[in-house]
C-alpha atoms as a PDB file:
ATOM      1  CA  UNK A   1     -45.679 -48.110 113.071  1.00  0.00           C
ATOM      2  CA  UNK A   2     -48.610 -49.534 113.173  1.00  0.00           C
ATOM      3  CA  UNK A   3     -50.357 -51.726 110.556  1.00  0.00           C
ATOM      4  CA  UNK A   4     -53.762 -51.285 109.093  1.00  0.00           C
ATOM      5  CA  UNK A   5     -54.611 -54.769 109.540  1.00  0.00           C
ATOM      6  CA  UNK A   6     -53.415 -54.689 113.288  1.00  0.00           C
ATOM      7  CA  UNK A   7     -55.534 -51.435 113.403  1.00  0.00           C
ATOM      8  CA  UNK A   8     -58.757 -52.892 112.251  1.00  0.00           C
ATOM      9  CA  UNK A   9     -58.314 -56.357 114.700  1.00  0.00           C
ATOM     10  CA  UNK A  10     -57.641 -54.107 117.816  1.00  0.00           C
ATOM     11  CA  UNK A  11     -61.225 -52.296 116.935  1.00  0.00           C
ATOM     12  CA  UNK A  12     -63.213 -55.483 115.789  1.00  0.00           C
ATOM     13  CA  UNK A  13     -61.870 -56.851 119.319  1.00  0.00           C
ATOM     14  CA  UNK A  14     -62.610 -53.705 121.407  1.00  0.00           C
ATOM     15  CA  UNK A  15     -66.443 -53.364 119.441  1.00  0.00           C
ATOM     16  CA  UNK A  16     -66.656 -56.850 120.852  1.00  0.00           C
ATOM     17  CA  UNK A  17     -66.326 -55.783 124.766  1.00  0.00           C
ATOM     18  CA  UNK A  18     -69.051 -55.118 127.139  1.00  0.00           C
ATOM     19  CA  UNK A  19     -69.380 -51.352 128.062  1.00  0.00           C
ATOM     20  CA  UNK A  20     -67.152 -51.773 131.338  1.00  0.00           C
ATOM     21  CA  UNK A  21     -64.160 -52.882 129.026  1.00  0.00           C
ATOM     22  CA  UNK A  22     -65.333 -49.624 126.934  1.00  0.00           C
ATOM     23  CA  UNK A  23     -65.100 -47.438 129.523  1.00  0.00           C
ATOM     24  CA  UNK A  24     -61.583 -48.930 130.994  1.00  0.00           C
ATOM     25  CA  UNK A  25     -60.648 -48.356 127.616  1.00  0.00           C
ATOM     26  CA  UNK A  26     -61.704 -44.790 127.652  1.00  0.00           C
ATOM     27  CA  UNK A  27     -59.639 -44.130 130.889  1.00  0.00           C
ATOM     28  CA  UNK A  28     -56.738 -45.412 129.345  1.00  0.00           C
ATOM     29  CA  UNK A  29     -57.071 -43.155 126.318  1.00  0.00           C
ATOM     30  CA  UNK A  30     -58.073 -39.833 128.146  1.00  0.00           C
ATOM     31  CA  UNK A  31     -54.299 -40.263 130.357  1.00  0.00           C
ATOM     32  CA  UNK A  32     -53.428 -38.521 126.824  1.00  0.00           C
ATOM     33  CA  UNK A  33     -54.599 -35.051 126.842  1.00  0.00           C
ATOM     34  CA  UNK A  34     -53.409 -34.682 123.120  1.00  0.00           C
ATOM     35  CA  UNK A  35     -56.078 -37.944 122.053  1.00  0.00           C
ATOM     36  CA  UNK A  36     -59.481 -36.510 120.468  1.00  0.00           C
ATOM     37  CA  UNK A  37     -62.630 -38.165 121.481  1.00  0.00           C
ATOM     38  CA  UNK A  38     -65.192 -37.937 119.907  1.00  0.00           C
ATOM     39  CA  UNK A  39     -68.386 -38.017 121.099  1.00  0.00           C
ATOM     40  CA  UNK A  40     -71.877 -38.201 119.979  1.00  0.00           C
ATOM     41  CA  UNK A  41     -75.400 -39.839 121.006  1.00  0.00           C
ATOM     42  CA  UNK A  42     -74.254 -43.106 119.145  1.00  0.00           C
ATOM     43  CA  UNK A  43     -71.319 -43.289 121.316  1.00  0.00           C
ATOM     44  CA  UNK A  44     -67.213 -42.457 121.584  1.00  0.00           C
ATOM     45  CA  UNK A  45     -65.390 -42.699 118.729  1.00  0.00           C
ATOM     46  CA  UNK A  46     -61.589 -42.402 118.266  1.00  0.00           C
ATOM     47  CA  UNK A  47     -59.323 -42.847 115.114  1.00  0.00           C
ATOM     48  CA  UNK A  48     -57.071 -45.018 116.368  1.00  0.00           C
ATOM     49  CA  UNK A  49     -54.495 -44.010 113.207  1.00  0.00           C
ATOM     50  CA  UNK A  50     -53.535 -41.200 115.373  1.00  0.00           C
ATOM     51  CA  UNK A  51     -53.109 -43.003 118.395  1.00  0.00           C
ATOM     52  CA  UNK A  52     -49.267 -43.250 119.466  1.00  0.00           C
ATOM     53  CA  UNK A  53     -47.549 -46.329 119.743  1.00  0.00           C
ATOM     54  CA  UNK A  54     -47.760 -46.319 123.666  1.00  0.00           C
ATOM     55  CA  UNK A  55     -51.387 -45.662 123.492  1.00  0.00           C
ATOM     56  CA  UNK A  56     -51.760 -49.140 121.548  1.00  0.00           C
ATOM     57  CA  UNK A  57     -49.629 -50.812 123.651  1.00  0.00           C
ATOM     58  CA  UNK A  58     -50.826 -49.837 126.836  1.00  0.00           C
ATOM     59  CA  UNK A  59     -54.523 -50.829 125.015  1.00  0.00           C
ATOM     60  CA  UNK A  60     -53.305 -53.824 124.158  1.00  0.00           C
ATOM     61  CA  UNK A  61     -51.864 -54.780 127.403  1.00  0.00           C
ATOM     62  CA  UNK A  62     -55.472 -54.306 129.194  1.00  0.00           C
ATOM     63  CA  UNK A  63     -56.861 -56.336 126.519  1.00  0.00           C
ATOM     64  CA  UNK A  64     -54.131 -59.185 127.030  1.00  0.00           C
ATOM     65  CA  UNK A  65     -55.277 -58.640 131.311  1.00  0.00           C
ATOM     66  CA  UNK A  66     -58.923 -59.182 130.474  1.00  0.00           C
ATOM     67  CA  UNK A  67     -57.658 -62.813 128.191  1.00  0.00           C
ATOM     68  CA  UNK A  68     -56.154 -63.884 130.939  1.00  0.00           C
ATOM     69  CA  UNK A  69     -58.599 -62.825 133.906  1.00  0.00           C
ATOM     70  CA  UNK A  70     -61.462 -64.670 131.904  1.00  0.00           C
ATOM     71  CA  UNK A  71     -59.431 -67.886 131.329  1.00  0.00           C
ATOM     72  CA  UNK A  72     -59.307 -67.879 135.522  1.00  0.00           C
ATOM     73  CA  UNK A  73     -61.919 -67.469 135.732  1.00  0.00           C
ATOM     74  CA  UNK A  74     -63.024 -70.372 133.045  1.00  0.00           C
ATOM     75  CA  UNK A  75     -61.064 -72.517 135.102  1.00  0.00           C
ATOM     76  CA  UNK A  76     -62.597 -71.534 138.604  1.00  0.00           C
ATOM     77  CA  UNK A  77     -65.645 -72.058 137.423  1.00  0.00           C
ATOM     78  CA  UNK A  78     -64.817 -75.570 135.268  1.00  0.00           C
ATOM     79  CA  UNK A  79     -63.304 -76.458 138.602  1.00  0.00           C
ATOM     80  CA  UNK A  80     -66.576 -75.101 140.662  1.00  0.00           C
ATOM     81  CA  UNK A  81     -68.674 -77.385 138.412  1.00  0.00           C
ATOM     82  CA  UNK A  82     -66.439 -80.597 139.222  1.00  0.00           C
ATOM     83  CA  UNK A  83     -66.407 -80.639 142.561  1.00  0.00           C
ATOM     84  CA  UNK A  84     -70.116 -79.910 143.169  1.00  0.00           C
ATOM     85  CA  UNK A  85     -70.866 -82.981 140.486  1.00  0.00           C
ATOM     86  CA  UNK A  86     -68.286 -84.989 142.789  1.00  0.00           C
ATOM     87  CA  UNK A  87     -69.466 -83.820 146.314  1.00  0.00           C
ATOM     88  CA  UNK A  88     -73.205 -82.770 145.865  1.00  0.00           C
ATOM     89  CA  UNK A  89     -74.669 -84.802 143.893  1.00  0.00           C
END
């Protein structure tokens, strides 16, 4: 079961995401034909309350893949800045 608190940090961290992430998100959620989406000019909304644990998980586990695909990146690009202030300048 899900907690409330959980809940509301899984939205405040998907509100957070650029639309790409949204939309990934979206794909993941429509695999369920039994999730209702609902949509207006504002936007997508979904009660995540009646999401099923798998749902959450498998949201959770694409937000975990974006953590860790932006700290590589971090680190290409820390290690990008090094070596062109060692070689290049």
């Amino acid at each position: 079961m899900q907690t409330a608190q959980m809940l509301e940090q899984l939205k405040m961290r998907i509100e957070k995401m650029d639309k790409a992430h949204h939309i990934e998100i979206l794909k993941i959620l429509k695999q369920n034909s039994s999730i209702t989406l609902n949509e207006n000019k504002s936007g997508v909304y979904v009660n995540l309350s009646f999401l099923s644990e798998t749902d959450i998980q498998n949201i959770q586990n694409y937000i975990q893949y974006i953590d860790v695909q932006e700290a590589a990146i971090d680190v290409m690009e820390s290690q990008q800045t090094t070596f062109k202030n060692t070689y290049f300048s």
